[in-house]
Protein backbone atom coordinates (compact mmCIF):
# COMPACT_ATOMS: atom_id res chain seq x y z
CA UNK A 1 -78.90 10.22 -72.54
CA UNK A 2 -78.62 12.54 -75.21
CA UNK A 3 -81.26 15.03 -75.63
CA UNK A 4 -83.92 14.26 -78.07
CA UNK A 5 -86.22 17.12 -79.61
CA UNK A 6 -89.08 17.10 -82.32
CA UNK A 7 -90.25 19.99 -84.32
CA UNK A 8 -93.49 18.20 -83.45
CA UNK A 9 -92.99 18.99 -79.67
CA UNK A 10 -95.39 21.98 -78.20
CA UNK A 11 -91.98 23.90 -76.23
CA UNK A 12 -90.10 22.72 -79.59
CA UNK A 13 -88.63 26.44 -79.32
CA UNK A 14 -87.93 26.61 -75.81
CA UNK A 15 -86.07 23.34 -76.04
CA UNK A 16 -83.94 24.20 -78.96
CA UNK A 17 -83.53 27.60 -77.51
CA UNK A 18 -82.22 25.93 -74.02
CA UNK A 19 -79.77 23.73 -76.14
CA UNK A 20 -78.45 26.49 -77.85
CA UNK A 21 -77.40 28.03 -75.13
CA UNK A 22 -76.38 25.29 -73.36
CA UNK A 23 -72.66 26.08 -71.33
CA UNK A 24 -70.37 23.73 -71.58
CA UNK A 25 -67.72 26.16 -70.31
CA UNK A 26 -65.43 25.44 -67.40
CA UNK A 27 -67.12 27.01 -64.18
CA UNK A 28 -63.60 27.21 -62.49
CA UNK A 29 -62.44 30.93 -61.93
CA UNK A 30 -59.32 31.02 -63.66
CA UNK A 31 -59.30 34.63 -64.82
CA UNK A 32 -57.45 35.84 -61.40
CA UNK A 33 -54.54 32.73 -61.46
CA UNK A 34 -54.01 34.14 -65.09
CA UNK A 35 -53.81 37.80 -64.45
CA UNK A 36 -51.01 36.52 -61.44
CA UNK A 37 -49.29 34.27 -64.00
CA UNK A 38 -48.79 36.91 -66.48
CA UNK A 39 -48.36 39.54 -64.23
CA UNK A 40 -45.15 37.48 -62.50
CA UNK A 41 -43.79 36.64 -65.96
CA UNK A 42 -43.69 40.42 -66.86
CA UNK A 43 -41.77 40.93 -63.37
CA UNK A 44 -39.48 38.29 -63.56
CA UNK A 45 -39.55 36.83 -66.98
CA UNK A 46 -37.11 34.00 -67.43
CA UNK A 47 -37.26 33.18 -63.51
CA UNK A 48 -41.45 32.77 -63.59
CA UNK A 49 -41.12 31.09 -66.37
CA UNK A 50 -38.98 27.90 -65.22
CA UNK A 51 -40.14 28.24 -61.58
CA UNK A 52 -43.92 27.59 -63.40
CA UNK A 53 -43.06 24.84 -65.66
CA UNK A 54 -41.48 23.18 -62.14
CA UNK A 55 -44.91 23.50 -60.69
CA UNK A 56 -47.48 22.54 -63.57
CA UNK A 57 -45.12 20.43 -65.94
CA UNK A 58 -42.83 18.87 -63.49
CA UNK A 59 -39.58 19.71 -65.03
CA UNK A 60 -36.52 21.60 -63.32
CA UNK A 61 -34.96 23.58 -66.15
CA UNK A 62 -32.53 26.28 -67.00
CA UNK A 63 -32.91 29.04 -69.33
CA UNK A 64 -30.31 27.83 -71.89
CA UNK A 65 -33.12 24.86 -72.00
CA UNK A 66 -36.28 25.79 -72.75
CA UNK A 67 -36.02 25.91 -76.22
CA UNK A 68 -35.24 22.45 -77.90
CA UNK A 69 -32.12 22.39 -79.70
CA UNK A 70 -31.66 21.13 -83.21
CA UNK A 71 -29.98 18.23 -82.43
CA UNK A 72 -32.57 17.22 -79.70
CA UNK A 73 -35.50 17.70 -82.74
CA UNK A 74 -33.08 15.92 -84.76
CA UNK A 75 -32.84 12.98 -82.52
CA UNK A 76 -36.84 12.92 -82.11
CA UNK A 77 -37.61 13.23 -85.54
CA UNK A 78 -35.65 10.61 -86.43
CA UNK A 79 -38.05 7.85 -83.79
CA UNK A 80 -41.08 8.68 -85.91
CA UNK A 81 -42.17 5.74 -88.02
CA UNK A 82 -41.83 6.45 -91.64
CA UNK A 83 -45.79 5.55 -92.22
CA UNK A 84 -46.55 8.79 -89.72
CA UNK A 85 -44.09 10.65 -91.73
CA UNK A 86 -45.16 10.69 -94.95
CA UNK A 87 -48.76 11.27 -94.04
CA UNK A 88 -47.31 14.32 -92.18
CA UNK A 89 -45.77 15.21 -95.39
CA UNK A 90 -48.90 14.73 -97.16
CA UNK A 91 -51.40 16.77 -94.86
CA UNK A 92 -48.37 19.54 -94.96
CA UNK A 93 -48.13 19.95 -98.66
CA UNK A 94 -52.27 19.33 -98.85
CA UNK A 95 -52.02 22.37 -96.15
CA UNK A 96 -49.44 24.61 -97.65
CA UNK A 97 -51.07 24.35 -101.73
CA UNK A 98 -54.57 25.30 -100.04
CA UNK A 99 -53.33 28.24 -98.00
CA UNK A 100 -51.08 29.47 -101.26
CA UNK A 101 -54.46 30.32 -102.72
CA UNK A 102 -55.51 32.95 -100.13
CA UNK A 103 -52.89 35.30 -100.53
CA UNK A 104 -54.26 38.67 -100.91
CA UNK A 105 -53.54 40.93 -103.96
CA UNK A 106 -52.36 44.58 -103.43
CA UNK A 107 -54.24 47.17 -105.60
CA UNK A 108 -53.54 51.02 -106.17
CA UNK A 109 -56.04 53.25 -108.91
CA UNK A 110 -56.56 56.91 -109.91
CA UNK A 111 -60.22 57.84 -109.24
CA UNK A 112 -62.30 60.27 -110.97
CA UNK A 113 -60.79 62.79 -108.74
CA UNK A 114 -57.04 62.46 -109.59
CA UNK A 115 -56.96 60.71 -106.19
CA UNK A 116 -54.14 57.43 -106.15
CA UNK A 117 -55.83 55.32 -103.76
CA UNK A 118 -54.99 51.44 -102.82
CA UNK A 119 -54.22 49.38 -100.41
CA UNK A 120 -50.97 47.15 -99.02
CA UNK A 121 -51.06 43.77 -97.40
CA UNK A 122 -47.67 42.76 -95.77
CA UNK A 123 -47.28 40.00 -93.15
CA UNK A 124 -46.38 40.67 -89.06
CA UNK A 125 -42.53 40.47 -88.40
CA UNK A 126 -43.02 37.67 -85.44
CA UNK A 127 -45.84 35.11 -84.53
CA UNK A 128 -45.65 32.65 -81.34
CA UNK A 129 -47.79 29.41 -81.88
CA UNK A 130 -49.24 27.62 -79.33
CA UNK A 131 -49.77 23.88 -79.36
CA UNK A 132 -51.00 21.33 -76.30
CA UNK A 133 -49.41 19.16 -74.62
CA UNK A 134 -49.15 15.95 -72.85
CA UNK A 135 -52.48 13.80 -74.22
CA UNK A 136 -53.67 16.78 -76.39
CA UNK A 137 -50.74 17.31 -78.17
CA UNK A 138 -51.40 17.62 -81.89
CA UNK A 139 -49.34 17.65 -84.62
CA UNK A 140 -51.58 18.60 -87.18
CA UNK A 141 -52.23 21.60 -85.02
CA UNK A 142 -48.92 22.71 -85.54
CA UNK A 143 -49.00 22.23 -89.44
CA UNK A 144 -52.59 24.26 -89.40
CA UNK A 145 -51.05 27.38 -87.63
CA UNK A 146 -47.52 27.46 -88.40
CA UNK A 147 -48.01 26.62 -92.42
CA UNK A 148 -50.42 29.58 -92.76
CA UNK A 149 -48.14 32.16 -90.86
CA UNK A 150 -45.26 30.60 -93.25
CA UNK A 151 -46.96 31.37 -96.33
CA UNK A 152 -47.94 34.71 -95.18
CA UNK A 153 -44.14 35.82 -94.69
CA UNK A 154 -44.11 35.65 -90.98
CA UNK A 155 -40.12 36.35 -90.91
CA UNK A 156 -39.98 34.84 -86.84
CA UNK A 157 -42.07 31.82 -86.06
CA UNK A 158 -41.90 30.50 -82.51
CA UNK A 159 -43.73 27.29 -80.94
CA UNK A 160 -44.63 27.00 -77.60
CA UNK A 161 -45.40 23.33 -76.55
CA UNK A 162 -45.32 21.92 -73.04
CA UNK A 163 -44.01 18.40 -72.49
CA UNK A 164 -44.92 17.32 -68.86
CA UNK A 165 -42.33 15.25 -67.68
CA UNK A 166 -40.21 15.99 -70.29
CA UNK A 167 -42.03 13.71 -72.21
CA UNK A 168 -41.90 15.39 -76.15
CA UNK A 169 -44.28 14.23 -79.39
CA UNK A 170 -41.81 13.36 -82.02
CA UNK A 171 -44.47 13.94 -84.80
CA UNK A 172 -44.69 17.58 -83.08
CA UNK A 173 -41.29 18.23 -83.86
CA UNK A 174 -41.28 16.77 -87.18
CA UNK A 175 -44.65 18.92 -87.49
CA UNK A 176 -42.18 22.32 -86.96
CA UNK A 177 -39.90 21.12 -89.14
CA UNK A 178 -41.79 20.85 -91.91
CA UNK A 179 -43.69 24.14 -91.42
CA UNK A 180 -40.21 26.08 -91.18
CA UNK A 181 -40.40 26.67 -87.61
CA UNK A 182 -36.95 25.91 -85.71
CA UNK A 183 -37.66 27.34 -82.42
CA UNK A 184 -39.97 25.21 -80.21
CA UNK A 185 -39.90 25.96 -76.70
CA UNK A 186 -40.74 23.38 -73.96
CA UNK A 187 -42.97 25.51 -72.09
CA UNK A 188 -46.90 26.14 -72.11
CA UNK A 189 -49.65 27.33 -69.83
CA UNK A 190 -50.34 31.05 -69.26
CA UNK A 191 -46.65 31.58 -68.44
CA UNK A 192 -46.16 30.40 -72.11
CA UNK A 193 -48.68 33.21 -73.31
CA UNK A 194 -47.34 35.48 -71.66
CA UNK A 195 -43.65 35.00 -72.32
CA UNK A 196 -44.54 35.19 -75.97
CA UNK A 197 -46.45 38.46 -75.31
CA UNK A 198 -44.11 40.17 -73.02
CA UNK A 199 -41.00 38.53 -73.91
CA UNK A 200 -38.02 37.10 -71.44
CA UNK A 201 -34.43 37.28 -70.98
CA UNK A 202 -34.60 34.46 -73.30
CA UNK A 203 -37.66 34.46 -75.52
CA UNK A 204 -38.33 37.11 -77.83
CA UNK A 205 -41.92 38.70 -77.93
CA UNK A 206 -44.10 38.24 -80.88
CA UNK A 207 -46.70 40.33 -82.98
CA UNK A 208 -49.22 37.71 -82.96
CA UNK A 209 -50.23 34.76 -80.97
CA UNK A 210 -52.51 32.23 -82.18
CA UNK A 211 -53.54 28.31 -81.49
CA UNK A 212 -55.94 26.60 -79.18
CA UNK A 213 -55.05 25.31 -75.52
CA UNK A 214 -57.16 24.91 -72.28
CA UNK A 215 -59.24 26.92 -70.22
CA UNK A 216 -56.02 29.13 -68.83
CA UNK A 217 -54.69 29.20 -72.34
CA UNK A 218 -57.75 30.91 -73.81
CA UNK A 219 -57.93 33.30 -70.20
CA UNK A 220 -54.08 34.28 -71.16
CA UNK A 221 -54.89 34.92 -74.94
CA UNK A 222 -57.56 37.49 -74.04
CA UNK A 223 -55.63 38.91 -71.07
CA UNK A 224 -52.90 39.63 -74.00
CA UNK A 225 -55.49 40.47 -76.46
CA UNK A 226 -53.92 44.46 -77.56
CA UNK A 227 -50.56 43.95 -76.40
CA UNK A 228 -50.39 41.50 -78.98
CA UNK A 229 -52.89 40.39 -81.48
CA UNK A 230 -54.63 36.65 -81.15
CA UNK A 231 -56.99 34.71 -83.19
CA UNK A 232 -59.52 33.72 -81.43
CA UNK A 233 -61.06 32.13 -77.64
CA UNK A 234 -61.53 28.75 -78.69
CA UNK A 235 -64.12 26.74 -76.62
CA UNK A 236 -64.81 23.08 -76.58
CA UNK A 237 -65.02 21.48 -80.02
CA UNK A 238 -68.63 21.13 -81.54
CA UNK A 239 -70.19 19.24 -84.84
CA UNK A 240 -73.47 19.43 -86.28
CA UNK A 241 -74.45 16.96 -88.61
CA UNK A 242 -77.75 17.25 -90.76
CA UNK A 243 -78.03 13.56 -92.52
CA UNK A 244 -81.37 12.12 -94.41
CA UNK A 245 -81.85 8.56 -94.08
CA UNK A 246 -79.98 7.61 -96.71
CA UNK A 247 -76.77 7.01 -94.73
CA UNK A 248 -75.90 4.28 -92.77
CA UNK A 249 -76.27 4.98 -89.11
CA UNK A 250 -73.01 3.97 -87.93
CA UNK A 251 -71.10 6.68 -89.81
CA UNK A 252 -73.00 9.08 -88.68
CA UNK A 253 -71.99 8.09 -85.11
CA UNK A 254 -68.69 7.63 -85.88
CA UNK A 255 -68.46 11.55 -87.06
CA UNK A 256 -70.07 12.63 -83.93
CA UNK A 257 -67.87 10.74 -81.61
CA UNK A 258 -65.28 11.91 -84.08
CA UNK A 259 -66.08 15.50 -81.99
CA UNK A 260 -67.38 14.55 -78.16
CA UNK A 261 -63.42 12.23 -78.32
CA UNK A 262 -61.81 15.83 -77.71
CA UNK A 263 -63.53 16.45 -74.62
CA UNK A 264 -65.98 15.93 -71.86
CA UNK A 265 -67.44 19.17 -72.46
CA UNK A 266 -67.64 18.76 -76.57
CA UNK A 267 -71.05 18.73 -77.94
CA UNK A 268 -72.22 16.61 -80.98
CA UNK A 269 -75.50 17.24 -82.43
CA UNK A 270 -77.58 15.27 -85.41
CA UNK A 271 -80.55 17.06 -87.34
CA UNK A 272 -82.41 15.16 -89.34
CA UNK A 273 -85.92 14.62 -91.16
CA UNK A 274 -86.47 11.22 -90.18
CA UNK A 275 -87.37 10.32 -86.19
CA UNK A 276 -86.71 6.27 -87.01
CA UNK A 277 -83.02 7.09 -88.38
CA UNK A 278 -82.20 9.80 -85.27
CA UNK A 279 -83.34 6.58 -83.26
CA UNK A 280 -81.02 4.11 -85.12
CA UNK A 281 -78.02 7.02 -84.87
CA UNK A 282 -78.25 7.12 -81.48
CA UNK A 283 -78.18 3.24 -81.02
CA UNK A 284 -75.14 2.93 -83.13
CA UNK A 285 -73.68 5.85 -81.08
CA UNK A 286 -74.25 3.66 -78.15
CA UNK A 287 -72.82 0.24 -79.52
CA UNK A 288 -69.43 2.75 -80.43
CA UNK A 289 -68.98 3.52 -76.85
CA UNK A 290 -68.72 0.07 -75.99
CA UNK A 291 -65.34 -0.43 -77.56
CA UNK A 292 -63.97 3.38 -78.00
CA UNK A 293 -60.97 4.15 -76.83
CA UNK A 294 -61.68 7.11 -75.29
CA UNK A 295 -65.21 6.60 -74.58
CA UNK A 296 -64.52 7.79 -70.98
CA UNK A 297 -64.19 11.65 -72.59
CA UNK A 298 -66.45 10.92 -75.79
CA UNK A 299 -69.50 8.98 -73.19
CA UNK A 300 -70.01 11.91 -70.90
CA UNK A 301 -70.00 14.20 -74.02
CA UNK A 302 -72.68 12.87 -75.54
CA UNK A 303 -74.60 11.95 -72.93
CA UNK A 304 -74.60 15.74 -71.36
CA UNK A 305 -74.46 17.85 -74.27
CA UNK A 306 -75.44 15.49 -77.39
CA UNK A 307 -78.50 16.09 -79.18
CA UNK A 308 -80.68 14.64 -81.82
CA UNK A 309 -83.40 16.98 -83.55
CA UNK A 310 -85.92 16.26 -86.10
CA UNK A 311 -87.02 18.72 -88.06
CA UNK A 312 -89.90 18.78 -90.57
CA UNK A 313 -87.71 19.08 -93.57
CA UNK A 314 -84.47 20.44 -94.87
CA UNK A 315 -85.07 23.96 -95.07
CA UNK A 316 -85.91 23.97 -90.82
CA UNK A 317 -82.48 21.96 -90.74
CA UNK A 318 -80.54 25.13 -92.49
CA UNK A 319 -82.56 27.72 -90.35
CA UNK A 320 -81.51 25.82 -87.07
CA UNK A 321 -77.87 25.15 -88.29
CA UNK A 322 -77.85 28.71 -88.41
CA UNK A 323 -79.04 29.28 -85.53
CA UNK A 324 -76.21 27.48 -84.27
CA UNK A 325 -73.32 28.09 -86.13
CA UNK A 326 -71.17 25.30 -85.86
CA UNK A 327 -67.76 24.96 -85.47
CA UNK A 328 -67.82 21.75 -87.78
CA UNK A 329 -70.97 20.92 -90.30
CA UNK A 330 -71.58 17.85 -92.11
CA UNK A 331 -74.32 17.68 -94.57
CA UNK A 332 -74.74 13.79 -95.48
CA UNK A 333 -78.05 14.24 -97.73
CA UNK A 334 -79.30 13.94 -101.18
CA UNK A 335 -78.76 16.95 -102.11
CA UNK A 336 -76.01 17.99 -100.00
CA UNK A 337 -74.37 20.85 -102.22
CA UNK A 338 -78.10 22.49 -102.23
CA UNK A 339 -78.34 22.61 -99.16
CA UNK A 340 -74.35 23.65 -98.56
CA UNK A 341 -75.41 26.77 -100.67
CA UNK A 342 -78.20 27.98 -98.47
CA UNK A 343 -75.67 27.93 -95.37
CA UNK A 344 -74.82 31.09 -93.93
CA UNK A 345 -73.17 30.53 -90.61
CA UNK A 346 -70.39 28.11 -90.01
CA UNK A 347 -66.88 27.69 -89.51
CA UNK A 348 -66.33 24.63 -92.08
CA UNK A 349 -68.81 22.63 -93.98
CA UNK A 350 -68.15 19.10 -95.58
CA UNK A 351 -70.61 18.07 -98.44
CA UNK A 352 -71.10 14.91 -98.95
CA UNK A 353 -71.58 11.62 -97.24
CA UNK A 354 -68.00 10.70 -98.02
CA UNK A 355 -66.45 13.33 -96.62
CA UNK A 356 -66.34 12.70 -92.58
CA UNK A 357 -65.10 16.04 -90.58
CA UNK A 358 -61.53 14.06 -89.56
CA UNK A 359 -60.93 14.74 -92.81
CA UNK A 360 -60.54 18.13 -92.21
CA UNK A 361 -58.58 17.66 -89.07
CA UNK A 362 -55.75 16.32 -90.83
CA UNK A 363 -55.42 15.92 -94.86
CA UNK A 364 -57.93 17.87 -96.74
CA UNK A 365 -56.29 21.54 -96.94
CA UNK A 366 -58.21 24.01 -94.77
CA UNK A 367 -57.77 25.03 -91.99
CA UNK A 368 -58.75 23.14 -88.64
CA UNK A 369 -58.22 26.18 -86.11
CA UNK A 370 -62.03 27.33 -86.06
CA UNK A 371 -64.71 29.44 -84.34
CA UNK A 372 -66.65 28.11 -81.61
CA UNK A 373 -69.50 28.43 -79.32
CA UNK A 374 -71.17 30.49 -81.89
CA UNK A 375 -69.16 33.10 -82.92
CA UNK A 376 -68.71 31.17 -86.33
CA UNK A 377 -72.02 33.84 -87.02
CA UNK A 378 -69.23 36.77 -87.22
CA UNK A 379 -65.57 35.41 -87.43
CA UNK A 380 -63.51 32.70 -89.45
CA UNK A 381 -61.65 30.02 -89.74
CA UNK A 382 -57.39 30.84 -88.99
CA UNK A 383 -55.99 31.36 -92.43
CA UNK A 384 -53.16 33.18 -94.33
CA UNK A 385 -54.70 36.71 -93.71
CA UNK A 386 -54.75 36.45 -90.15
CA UNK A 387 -51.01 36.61 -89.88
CA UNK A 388 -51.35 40.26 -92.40
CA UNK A 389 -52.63 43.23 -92.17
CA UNK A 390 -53.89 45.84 -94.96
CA UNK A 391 -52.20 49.39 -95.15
CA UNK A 392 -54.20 51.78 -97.30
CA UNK A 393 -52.63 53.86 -99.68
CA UNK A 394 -53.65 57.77 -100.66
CA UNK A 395 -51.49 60.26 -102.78
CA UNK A 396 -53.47 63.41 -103.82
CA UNK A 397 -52.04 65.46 -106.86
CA UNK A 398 -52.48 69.49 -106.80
CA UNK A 399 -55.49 68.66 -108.82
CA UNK A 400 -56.86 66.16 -107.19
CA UNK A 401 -57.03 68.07 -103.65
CA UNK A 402 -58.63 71.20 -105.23
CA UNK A 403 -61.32 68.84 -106.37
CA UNK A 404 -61.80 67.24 -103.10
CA UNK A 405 -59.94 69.18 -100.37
CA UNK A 406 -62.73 71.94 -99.69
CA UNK A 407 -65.09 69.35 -98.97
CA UNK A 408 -62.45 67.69 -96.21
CA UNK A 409 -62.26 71.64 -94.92
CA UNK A 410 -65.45 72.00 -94.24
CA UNK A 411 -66.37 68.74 -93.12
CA UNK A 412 -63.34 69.58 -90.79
CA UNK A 413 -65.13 72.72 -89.71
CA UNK A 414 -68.19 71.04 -88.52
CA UNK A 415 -65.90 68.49 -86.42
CA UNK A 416 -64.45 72.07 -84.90
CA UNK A 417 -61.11 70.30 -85.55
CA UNK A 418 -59.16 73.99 -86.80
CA UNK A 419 -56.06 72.13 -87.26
CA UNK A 420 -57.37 69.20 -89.62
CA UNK A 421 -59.02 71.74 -91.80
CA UNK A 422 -56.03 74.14 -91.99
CA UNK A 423 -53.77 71.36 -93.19
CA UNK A 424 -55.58 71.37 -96.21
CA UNK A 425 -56.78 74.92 -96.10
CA UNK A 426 -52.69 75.74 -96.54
CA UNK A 427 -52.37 74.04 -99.61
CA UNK A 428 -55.59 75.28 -101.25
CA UNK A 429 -54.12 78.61 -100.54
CA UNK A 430 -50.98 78.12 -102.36
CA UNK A 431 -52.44 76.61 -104.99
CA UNK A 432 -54.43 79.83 -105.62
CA UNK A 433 -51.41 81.74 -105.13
CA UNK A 434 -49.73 80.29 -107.24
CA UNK A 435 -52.38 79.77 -110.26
């Protein structure tokens, strides 16, 4: 059973507080089997590599295959029915026309001072994207990380995607293809991580590693984190949904199953004003289950980390959402764009009763690669800038450091940093010597 709080409940605190911080984390100690993985693909790169795909993906290769050549995407591309095509086509040019709009704008001035100051943006030269495998293996994540990296001028875009048995998802190559990406290696795991961190004999290393994968995935990525740069630890998948009673129960279910589907350890929580329609969600979640697919992952979900809260009215709702920071957040109400607006923490938001969070997985433009477990309270969504970076720009004139200099001298002084305050003491000098 889901859990069921009431703002009229005496602990209603210590209940939502205990939710909150509810782990859904894997308990299993996969740090040290990481730090061995990575630490043997440094050693022997190409070697480690193939003798770990052997042992976790079940496939005896060489090093002259464990990238896919074109005529091998060629051939899989060409099995994917032409319906799944074009709406691959459609999500990618949604995708590409959304991300267009976040390029950032270089700027350079002259201050009161003299001063030229400004800033750069320019793109890293190589980014390796991870994508799942096996049953999790997503072609829309590949459009969502590669598309971004594309527009930002990545110049080398790698993919990293495991295929256990040898068994590769067409759509994930046609995915590459239409982001621009032509090398996809067969390989995943830590050893993939680190391969794309490190490099091999055979695969290069990259500036930037981003994507979402399991529990040694996201132990890799911050075991890199510095060597190269990453996007984030992605945790289990998470939607809040705040919804009035004037929706119709069964959608709202459907969204929240649309979440605890990824994973047993998912969490899918409903806040709303009216006890009788919590009741009636949770009964329709129920009847979903029934026939669901994959209501052997989306069942235990809800029923160990699903939650239905009723709050006294929609300004609680926005202080708890808050409070949690979703990953995903719906907001099926009357006045859903009112209540959008008083939002502070969370990694998407879709106004609207008609606009379900699957929406966002696959068609509507953003991006789908977001923060979790909280952290959407001080990070983003992946987008174009996190494949830049910003250089500042300074360029003092004579003038312009006899206004300011003396002030970096003695500032320089106080620090007891001689050198720093000589640099510019020298050219103060000659500027009096010379005037």
């Amino acid at each position: 059973m889901p859990v069921f709080l009431s703002h009229d409940d005496a602990d209603f605190d210590a209940q939502f507080e205990a939710l909150l911080h509810m782990k859904r984390e894997s308990d299993a100690d996969v740090d040290a089997v990481v730090a061995d993985i990575i630490a043997d693909v440094r050693n022997r790169g190409d070697a480690a590599v193939l003798e770990l795909t052997a042992k976790f993906d079940r496939m005896e290769l060489g090093a002259d295959q464990l990238a896919f050549t074109s005529e091998e995407m060629d051939a899989a591309i060409a099995q994917v029915p032409e319906a799944e095509r074009a709406a691959l086509e459609l999500a990618a040019s949604r995708i590409r026309a959304y991300h267009e709009r976040q390029l950032p704008q270089d700027a350079r001035w002259t201050d009161e001072a003299g001063a030229e100051l400004g800033w750069r943006w320019s793109a890293v030269d190589a980014a390796g994207l991870y994508v799942p495998g096996g049953l999790a293996s997503y072609p829309s994540s590949v459009l969502m990380n590669a598309i971004p990296a594309q527009v930002a001028g990545v110049r080398r875009l790698c993919i990293c995607a495991p295929t256990p048995d040898g068994l590769a998802n067409p759509l994930v190559l046609l995915a590459a293809r239409l982001s621009g990406v032509d090398t996809v290696y067969r390989i995943g795991g830590a050893q993939a991580v680190a391969a794309m961190a490190y490099g091999t004999q055979t695969i290069q290393r990259v500036d930037k590693i981003t994507g979402p994968g399991n529990a040694f995935v996201a132990a890799a990525k911050r075991r890199v984190f510095g060597q190269v740069g990453i996007d984030m630890i992605a945790g289990p998948s998470e939607i809040l949904v705040i919804a009035d009673a004037n929706n119709d129960p069964d959608w709202i279910a459907v969204d929240l199953l649309s979440q605890a589907e990824h994973d047993e350890s998912a969490q899918s929580i409903l806040i709303t004003d009216d006890a009788g329609f919590g009741q009636a969600v949770a009964a329709a979640v129920d009847a979903r289950l029934q026939t669901l697919e994959r209501a052997h992952i989306a069942g235990p979900s809800w029923r160990d980390f699903g939650a239905v809260v009723v709050v006294r009215d929609m300004a609680q709702a926005v202080e708890l959402s808050d409070r949690i920071a979703p990953e995903h957040l719906e907001i099926a109400c009357d006045d859903a764009e009112g209540i959008a607006a008083k939002v502070r923490h969370a990694g998407a938001i879709f106004i609207g009763a008609w606009t379900p969070e699957a929406i966002g997985d696959y068609i509507g433009g953003p991006n789908h690669v977001l923060p979790t477990a909280r952290s959407a309270r001080f990070s983003s969504g992946l987008s174009v800038l996190d494949f830049m970076k910003r250089t500042t720009l300074a360029r003092m004139t004579p003038e312009a450091l006899a206004a300011i200099g003396p002030a970096a001298e003695t500032l320089a002084i106080s620090e007891s940093l001689e050198a720093h305050g000589l640099s510019v003491r020298a050219r103060l000098d000659r500027l009096n010597t010379e005037a």
